[in-house]
Protein backbone atom coordinates (compact mmCIF):
# COMPACT_ATOMS: atom_id res chain seq x y z
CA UNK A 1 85.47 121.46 105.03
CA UNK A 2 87.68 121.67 108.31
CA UNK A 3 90.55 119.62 109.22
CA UNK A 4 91.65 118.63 112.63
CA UNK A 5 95.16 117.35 113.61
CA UNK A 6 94.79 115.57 117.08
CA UNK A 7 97.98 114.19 118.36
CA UNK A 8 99.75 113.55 115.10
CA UNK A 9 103.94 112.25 115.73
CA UNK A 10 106.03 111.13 113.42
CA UNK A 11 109.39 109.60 113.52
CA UNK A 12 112.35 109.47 111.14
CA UNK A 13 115.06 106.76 112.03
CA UNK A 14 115.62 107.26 115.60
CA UNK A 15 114.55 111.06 115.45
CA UNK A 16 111.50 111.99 117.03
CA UNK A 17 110.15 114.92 114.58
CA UNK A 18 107.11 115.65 116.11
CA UNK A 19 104.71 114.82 118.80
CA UNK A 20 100.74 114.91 119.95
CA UNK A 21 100.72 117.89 117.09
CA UNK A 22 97.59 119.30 117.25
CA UNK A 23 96.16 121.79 115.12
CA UNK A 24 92.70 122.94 112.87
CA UNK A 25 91.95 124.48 109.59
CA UNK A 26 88.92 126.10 109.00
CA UNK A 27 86.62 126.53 106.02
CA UNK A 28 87.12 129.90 104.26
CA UNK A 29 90.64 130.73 105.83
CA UNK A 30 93.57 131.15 104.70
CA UNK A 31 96.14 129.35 106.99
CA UNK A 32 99.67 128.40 106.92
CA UNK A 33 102.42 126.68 108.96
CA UNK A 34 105.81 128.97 109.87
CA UNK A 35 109.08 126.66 111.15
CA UNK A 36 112.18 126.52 109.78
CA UNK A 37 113.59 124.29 107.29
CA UNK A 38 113.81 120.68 108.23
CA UNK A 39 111.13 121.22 111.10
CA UNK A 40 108.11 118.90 109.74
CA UNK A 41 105.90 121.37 107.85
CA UNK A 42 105.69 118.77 105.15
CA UNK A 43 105.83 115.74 106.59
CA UNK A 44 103.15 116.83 109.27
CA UNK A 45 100.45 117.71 106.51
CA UNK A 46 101.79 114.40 103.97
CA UNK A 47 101.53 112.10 107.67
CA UNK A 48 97.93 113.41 108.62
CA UNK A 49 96.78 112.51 104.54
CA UNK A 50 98.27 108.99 104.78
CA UNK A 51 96.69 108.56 108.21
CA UNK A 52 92.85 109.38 107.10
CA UNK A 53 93.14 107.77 103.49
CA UNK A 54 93.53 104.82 105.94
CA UNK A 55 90.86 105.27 108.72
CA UNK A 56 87.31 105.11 108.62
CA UNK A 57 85.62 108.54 108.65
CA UNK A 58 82.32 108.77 110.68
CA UNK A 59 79.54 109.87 108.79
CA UNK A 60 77.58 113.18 109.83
């Protein structure tokens, strides 16, 4: 299965975190995200699980 990000943000308080992220993961690869600490590594993959529990998926 691959995942695409398309313009993910997310906000904390009054502190934009991050913006129109975009990114993919593809099927057999190994792939990781690189910030520092308190950057949104987390929050971008927990924000983009929340988002498609949510949404309809199209069917292929």
């Amino acid at each position: 299965m691959e995942i695409d990000i398309q313009n993910l943000s997310f906000n904390f308080k009054t502190q934009n975190i991050f913006e129109n992220t975009t990114v993919s993961f593809a099927e057999g690869k190994i792939s990781f995200i690189m910030a520092p600490n308190g950057r949104g590594k987390t929050n971008t993959i927990e924000t983009y699980f929340r988002k498609s529990a949510c949404e309809p998926r199209p069917y292929k």
